[in-house]
Protein backbone atom coordinates (compact mmCIF):
# COMPACT_ATOMS: atom_id res chain seq x y z
CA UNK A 1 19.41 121.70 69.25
CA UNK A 2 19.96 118.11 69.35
CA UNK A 3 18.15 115.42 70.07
CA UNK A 4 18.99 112.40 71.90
CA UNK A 5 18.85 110.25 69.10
CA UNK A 6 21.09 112.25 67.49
CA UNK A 7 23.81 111.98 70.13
CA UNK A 8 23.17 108.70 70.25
CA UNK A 9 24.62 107.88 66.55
CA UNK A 10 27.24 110.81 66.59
CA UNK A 11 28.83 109.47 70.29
CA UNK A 12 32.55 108.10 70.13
CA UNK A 13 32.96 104.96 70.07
CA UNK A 14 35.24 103.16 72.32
CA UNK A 15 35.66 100.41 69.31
CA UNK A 16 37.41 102.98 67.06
CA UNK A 17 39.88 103.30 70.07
CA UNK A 18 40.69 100.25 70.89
CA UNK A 19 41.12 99.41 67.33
CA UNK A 20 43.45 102.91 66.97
CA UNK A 21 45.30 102.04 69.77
CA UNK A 22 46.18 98.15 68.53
CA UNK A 23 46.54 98.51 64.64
CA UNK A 24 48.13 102.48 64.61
CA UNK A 25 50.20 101.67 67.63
CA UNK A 26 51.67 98.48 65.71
CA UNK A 27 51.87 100.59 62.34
CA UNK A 28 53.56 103.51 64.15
CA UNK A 29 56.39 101.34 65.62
CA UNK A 30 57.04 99.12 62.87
CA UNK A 31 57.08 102.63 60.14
CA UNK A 32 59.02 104.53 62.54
CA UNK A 33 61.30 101.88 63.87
CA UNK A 34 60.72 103.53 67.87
CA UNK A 35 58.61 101.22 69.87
CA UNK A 36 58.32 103.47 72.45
CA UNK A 37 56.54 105.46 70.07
CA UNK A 38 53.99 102.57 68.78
CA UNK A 39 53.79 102.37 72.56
CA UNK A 40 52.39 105.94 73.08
CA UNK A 41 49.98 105.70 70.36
CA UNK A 42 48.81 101.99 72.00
CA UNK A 43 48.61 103.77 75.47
CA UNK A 44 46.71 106.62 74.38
CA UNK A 45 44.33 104.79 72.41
CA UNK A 46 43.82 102.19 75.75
CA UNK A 47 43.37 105.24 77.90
CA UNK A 48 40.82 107.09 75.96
CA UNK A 49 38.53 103.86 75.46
CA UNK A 50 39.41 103.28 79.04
CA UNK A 51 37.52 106.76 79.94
CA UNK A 52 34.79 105.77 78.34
CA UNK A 53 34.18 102.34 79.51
CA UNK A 54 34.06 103.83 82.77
CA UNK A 55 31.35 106.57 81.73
CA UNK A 56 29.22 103.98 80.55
CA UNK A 57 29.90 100.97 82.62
CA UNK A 58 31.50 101.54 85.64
CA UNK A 59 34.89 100.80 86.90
CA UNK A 60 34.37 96.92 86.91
CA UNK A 61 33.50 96.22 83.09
CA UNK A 62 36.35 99.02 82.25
CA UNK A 63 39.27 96.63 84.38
CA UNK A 64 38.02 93.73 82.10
CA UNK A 65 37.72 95.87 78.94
CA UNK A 66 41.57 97.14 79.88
CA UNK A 67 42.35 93.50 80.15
CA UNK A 68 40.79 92.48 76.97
CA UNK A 69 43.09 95.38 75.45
CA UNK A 70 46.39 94.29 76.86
CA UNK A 71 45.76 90.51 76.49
CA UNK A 72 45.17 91.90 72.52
CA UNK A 73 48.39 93.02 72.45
CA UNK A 74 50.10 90.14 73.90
CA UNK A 75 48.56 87.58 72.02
CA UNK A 76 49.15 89.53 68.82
CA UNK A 77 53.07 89.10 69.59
CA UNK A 78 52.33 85.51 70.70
CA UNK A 79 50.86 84.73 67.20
CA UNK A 80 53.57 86.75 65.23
CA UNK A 81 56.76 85.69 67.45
CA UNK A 82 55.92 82.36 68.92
CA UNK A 83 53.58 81.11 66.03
CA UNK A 84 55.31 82.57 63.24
CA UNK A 85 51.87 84.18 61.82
CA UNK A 86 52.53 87.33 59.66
CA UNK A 87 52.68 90.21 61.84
CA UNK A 88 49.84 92.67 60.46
CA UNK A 89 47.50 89.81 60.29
CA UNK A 90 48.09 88.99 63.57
CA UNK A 91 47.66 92.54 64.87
CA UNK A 92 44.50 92.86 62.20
CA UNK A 93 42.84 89.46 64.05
CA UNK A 94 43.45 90.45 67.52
CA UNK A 95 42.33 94.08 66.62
CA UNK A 96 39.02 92.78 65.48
CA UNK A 97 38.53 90.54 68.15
CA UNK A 98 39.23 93.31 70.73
CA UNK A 99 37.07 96.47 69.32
CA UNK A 100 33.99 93.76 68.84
CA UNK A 101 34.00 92.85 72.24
CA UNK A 102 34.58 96.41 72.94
CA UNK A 103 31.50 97.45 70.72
CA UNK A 104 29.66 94.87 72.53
CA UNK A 105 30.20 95.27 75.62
CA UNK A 106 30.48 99.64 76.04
CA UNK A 107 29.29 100.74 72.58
CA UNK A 108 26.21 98.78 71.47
CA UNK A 109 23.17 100.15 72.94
CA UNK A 110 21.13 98.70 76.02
CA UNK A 111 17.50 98.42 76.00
CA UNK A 112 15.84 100.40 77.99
CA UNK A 113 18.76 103.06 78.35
CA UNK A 114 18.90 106.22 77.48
CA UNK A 115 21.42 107.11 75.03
CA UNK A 116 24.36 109.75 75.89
């Protein structure tokens, strides 16, 4: 049996996605060569944090989450393309940026909130 605090420290985190989905999704296309395919693993990752944003904040904080996510990805090509920053670091800032505020904002415990 477990118990909730258990559950609590063992539950996936939507951070680990969203940071997946950015940095393996870049990795994947630029190793492979497909972008298509970088794209999967970026839409996959987005779409599994995106499920859980909604469990555990409703449909509101999961739209700005998703928009957090994308606007990652764009800015990461804005900082590699247009300022002429090195690709992985840009993808390695914008991927910390986005699976804090992730962490933050769906991951981090509330007080006075059960944890599940």
């Amino acid at each position: 049996m477990t118990t909730s605090l258990t559950r609590a420290r063992t539950r996936l985190s939507s951070a680990v996605l969203v940071a997946v989905g950015l940095a393996a999704g870049f990795g994947v296309a630029q190793g492979t060569g497909i972008r298509a395919l970088g794209g999967a693993v970026f839409l996959a990752g987005g779409l599994g944090a995106a499920h859980l944003w909604v469990q555990r904040r409703g449909w509101a904080v999961a739209l700005g989450l998703a928009a957090s996510y994308v606007g990652a990805f764009v800015l990461a090509h804005v900082l590699a393309l247009g300022v002429g920053m090195a690709s992985w670091l840009a993808v390695g800032l914008v991927t910390l940026a986005a699976a804090g505020v992730s962490y933050a904002v769906a991951d981090r415990p509330q007080p006075g909130r059960l944890a599940g």
